[in-house]
C-alpha atoms as a PDB file:
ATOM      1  CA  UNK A   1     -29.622  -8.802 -54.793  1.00  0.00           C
ATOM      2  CA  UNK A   2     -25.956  -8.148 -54.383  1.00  0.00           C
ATOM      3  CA  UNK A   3     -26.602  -5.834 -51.602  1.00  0.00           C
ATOM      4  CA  UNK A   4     -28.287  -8.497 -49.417  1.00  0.00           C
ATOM      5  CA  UNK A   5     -25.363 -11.207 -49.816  1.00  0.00           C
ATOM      6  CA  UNK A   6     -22.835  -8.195 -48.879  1.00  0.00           C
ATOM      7  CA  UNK A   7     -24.745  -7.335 -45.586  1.00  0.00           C
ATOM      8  CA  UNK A   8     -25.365 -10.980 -44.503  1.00  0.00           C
ATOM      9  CA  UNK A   9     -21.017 -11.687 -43.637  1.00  0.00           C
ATOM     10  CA  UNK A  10     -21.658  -8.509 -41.762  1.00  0.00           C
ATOM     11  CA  UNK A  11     -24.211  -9.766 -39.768  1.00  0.00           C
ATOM     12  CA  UNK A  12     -22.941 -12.660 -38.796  1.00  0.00           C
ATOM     13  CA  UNK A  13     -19.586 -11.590 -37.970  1.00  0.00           C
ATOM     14  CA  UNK A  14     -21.338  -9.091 -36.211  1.00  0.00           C
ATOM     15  CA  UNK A  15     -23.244 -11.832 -34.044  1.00  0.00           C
ATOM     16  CA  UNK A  16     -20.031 -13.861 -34.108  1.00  0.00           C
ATOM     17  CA  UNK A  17     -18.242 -10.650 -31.799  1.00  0.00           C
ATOM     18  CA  UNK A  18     -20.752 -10.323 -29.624  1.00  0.00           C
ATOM     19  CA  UNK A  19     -21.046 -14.146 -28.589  1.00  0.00           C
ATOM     20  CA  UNK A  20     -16.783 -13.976 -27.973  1.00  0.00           C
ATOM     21  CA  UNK A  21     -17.116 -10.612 -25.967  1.00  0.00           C
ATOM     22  CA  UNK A  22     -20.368 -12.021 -24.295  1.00  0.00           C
ATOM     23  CA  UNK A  23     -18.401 -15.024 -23.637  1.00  0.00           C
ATOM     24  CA  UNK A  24     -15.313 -13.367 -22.411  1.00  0.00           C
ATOM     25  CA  UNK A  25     -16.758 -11.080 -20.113  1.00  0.00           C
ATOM     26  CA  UNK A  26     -18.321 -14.690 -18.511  1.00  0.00           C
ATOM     27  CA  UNK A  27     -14.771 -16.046 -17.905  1.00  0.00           C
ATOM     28  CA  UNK A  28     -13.323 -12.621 -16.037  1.00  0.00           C
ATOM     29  CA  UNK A  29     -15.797 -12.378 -14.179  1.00  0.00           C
ATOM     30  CA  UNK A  30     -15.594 -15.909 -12.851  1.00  0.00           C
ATOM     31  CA  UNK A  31     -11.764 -15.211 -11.174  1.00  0.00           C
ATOM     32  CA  UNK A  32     -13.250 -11.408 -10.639  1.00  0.00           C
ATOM     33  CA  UNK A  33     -15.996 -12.482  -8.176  1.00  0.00           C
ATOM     34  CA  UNK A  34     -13.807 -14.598  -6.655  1.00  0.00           C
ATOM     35  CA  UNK A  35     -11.166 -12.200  -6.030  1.00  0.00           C
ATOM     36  CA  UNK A  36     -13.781  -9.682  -4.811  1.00  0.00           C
ATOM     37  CA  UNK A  37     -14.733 -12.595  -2.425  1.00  0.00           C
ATOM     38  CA  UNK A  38     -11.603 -12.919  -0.601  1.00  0.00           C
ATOM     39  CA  UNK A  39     -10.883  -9.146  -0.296  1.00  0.00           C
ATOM     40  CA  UNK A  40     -14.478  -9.147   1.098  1.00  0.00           C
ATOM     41  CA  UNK A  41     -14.024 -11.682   3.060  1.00  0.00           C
ATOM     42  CA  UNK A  42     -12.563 -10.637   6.849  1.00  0.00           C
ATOM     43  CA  UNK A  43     -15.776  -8.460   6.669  1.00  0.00           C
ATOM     44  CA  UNK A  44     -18.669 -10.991   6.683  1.00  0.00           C
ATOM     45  CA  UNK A  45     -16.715 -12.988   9.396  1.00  0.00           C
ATOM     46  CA  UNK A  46     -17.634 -13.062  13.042  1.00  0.00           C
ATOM     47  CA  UNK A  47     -15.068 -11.907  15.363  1.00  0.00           C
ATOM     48  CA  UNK A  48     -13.882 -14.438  17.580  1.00  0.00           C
ATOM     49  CA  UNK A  49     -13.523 -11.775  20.450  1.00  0.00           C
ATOM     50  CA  UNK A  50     -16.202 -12.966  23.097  1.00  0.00           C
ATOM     51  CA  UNK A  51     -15.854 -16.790  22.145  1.00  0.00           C
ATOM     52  CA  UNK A  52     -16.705 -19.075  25.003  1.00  0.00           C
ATOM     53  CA  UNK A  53     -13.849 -21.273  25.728  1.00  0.00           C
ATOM     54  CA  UNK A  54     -13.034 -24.299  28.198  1.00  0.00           C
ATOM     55  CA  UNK A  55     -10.589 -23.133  31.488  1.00  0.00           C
ATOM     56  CA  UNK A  56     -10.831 -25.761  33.767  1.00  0.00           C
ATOM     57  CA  UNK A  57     -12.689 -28.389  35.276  1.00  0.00           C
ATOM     58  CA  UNK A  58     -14.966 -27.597  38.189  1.00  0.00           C
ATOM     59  CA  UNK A  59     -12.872 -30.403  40.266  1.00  0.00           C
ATOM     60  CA  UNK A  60     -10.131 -28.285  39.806  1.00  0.00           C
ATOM     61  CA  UNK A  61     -11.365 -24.996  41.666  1.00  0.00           C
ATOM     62  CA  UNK A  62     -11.264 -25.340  45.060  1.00  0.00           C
ATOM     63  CA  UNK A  63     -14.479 -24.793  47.930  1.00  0.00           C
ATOM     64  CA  UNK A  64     -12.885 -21.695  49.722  1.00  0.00           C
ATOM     65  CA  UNK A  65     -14.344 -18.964  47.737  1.00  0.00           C
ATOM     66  CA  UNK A  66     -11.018 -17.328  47.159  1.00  0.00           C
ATOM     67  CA  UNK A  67      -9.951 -16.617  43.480  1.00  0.00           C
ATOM     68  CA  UNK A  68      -7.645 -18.761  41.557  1.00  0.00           C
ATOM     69  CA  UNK A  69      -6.022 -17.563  38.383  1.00  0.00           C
ATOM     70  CA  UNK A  70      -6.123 -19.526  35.034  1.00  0.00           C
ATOM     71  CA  UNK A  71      -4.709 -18.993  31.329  1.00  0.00           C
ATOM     72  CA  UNK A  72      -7.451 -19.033  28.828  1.00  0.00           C
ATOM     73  CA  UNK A  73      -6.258 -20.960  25.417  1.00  0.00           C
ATOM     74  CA  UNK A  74      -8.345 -20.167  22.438  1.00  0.00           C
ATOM     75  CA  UNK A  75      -7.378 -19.948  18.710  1.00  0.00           C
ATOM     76  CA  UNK A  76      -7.291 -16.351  16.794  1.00  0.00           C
ATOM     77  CA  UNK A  77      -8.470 -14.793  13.376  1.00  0.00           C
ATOM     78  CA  UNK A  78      -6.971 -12.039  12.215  1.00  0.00           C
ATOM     79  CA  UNK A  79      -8.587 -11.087   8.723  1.00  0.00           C
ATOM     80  CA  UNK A  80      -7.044 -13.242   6.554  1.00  0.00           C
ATOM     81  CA  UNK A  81      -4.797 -15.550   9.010  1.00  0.00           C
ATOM     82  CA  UNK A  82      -6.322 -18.102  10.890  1.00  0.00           C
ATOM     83  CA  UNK A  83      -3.645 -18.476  14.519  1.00  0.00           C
ATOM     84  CA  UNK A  84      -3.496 -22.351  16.426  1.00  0.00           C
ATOM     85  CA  UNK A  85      -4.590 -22.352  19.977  1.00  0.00           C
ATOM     86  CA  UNK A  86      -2.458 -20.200  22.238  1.00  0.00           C
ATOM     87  CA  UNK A  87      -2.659 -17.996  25.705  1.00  0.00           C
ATOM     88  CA  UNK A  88      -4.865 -15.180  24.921  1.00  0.00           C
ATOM     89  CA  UNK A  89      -5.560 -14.186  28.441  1.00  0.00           C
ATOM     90  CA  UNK A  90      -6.249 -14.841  31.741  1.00  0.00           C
ATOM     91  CA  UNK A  91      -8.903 -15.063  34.311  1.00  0.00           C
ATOM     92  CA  UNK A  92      -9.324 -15.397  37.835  1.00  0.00           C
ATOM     93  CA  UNK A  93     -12.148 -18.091  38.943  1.00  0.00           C
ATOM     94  CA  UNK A  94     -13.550 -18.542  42.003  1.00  0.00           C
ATOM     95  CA  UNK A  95     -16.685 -20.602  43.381  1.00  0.00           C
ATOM     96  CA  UNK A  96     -19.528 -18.567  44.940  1.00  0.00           C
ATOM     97  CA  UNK A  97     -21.991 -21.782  45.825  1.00  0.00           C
ATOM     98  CA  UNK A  98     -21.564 -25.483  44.935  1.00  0.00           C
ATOM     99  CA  UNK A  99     -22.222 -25.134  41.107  1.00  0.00           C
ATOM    100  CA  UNK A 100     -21.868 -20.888  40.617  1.00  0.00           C
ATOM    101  CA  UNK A 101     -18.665 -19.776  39.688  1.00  0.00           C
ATOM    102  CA  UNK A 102     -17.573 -16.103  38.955  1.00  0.00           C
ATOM    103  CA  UNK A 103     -15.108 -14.614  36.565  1.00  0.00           C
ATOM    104  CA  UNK A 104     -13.020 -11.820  36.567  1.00  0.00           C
ATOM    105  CA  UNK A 105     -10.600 -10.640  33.869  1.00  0.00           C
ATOM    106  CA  UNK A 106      -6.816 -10.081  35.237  1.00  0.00           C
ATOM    107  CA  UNK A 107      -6.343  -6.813  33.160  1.00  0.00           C
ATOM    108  CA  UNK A 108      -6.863  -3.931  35.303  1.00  0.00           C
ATOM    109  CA  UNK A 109      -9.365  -1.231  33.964  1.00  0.00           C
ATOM    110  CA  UNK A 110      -7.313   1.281  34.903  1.00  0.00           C
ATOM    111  CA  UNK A 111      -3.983   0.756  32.001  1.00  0.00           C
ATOM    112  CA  UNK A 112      -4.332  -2.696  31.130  1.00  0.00           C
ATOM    113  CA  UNK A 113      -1.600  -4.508  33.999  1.00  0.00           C
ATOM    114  CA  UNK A 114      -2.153  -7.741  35.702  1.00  0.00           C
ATOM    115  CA  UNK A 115      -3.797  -7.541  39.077  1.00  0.00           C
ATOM    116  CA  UNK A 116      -2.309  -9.782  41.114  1.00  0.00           C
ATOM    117  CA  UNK A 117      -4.313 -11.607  43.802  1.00  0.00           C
ATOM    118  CA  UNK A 118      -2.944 -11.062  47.644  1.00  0.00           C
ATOM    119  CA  UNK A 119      -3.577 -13.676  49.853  1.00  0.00           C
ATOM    120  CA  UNK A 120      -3.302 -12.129  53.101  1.00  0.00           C
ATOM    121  CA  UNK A 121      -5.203  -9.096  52.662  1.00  0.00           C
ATOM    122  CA  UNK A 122      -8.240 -11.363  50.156  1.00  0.00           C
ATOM    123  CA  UNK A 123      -8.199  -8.852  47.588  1.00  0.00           C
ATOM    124  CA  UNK A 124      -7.100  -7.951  44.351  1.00  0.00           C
ATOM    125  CA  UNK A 125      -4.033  -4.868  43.444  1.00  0.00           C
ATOM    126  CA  UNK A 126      -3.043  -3.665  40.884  1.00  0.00           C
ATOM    127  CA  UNK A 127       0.772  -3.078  41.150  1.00  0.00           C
ATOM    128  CA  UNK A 128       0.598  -0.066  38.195  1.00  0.00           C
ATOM    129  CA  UNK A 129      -1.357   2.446  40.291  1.00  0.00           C
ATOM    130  CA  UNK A 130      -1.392   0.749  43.970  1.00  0.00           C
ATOM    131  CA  UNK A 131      -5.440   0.124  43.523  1.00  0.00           C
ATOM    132  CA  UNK A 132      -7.302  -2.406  45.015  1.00  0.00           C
ATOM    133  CA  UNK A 133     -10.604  -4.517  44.401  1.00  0.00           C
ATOM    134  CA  UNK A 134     -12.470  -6.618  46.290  1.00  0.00           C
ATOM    135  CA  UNK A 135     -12.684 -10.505  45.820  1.00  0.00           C
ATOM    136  CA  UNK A 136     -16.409  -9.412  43.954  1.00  0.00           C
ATOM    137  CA  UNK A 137     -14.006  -7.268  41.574  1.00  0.00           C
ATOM    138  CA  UNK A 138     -15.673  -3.920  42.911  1.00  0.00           C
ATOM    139  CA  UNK A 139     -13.299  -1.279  43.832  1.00  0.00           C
ATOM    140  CA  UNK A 140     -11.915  -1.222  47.567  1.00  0.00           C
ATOM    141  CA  UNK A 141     -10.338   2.420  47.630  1.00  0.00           C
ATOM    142  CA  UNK A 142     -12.614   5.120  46.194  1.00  0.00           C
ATOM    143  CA  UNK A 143      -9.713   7.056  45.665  1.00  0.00           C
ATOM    144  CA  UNK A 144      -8.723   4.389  43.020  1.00  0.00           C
ATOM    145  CA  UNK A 145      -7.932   5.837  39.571  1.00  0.00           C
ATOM    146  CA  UNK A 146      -9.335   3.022  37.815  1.00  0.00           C
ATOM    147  CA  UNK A 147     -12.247   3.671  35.914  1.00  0.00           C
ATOM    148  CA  UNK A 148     -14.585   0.966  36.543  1.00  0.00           C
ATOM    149  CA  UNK A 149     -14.634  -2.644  38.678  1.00  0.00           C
ATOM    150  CA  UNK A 150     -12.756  -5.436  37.480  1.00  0.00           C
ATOM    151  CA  UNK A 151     -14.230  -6.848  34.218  1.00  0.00           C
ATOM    152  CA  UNK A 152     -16.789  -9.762  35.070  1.00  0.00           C
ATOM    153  CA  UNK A 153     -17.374 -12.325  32.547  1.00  0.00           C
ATOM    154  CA  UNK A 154     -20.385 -14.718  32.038  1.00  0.00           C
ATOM    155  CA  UNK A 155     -19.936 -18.310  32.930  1.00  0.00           C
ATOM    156  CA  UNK A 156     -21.364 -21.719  32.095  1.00  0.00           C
ATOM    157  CA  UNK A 157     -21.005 -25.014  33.707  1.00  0.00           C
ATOM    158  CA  UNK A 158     -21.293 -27.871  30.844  1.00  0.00           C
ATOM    159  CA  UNK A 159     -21.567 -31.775  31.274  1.00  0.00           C
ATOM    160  CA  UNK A 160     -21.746 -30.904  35.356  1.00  0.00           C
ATOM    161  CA  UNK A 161     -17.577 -30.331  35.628  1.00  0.00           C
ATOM    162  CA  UNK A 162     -16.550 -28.294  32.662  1.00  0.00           C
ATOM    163  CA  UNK A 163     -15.953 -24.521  33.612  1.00  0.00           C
ATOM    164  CA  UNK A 164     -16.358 -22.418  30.342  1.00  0.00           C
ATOM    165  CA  UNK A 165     -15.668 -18.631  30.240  1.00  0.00           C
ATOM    166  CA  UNK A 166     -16.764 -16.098  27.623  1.00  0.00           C
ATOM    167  CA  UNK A 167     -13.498 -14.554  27.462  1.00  0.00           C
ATOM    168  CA  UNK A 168     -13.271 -10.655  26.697  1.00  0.00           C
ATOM    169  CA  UNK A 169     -10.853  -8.002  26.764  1.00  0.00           C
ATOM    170  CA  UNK A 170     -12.043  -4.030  27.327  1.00  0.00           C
ATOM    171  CA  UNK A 171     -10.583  -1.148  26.390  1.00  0.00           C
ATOM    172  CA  UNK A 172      -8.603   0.010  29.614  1.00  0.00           C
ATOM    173  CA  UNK A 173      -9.178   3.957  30.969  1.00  0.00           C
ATOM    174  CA  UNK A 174     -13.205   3.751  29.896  1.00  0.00           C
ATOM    175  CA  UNK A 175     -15.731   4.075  32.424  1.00  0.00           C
ATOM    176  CA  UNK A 176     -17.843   1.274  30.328  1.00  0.00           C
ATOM    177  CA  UNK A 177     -16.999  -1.824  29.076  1.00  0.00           C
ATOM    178  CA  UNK A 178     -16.213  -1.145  25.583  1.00  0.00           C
ATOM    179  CA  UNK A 179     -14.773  -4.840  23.750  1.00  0.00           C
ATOM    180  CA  UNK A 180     -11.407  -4.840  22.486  1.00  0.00           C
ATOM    181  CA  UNK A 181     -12.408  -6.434  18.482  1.00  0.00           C
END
């Protein structure tokens, strides 16, 4: 009979260890998971490269047809940071029928510089490589060393006067559109 009382304490402080490492393992991995969360985090986000933001009012872009350029403001994240609204870019807008507007990014295809709009000749040039484009964004000069037209991006009219642009850069010196993340 003595053996039976002897193995009995052993039991239960056998039972009583594996409750406290059962229940210590639950409280790491509480702050664990969590820690595994934010590390893992930047990688189950959706990039906000492509975001459709407000430009302008539809008031605001004149009937002529010619381009007008406009700074697109948009907030930023960055893996972990989260950046206020700021410049991020630029377009040029211009109205191709009462309520169709067209969009052209400003960053030449050819190394990234600003194309600058010239009035008297209605056309765009790039003053990096001497290029130009025509108001569509196609290129003028086949001899052109850019790559590819100007970028076009989509556009959407909301509430009848709010201009909104899906704003996009692309990896200058490609032949195709390849997003900047």
């Amino acid at each position: 009979m003595s053996d039976l009382t002897e193995q009995k304490p052993d039991r239960r402080e056998f039972l009583t260890k594996v409750c406290i490492a059962g229940v210590g393992t639950a409280i790491m991995l509480v702050p664990a998971g969590a820690g595994l969360a934010f590390l893992l985090d930047p990688l189950r986000r959706k990039a906000s490269a492509g975001e459709t933001v407000f430009v302008t009012s539809l008031d605001s872009l004149p009937d002529d047809g010619l381009p007008h350029k406009f700074t697109v403001i948009a907030g930023h994240v960055d893996a972990w940071s989260k950046f206020p609204k700021g410049p991020v870019g630029a377009v040029y807008l211009r109205r191709t029928g009462e309520k169709t507007i067209e969009a052209l990014n400003v960053s030449c295809p050819h190394a990234g510089c600003f194309v600058d709009f010239r009035q008297d000749h209605k056309d765009f040039f790039c003053p990096c490589h001497n290029s130009s484009f025509h108001l569509n964004g196609k290129i003028a000069d086949p001899k052109s060393p850019s790559p590819r037209a100007m970028d076009v991006l989509a556009v959407e009219i909301r509430n009848e006067k709010e201009v909104w642009v899906q704003f996009q850069n692309f990896q200058a010196g490609q032949s195709l559109k390849i997003p900047v993340a």
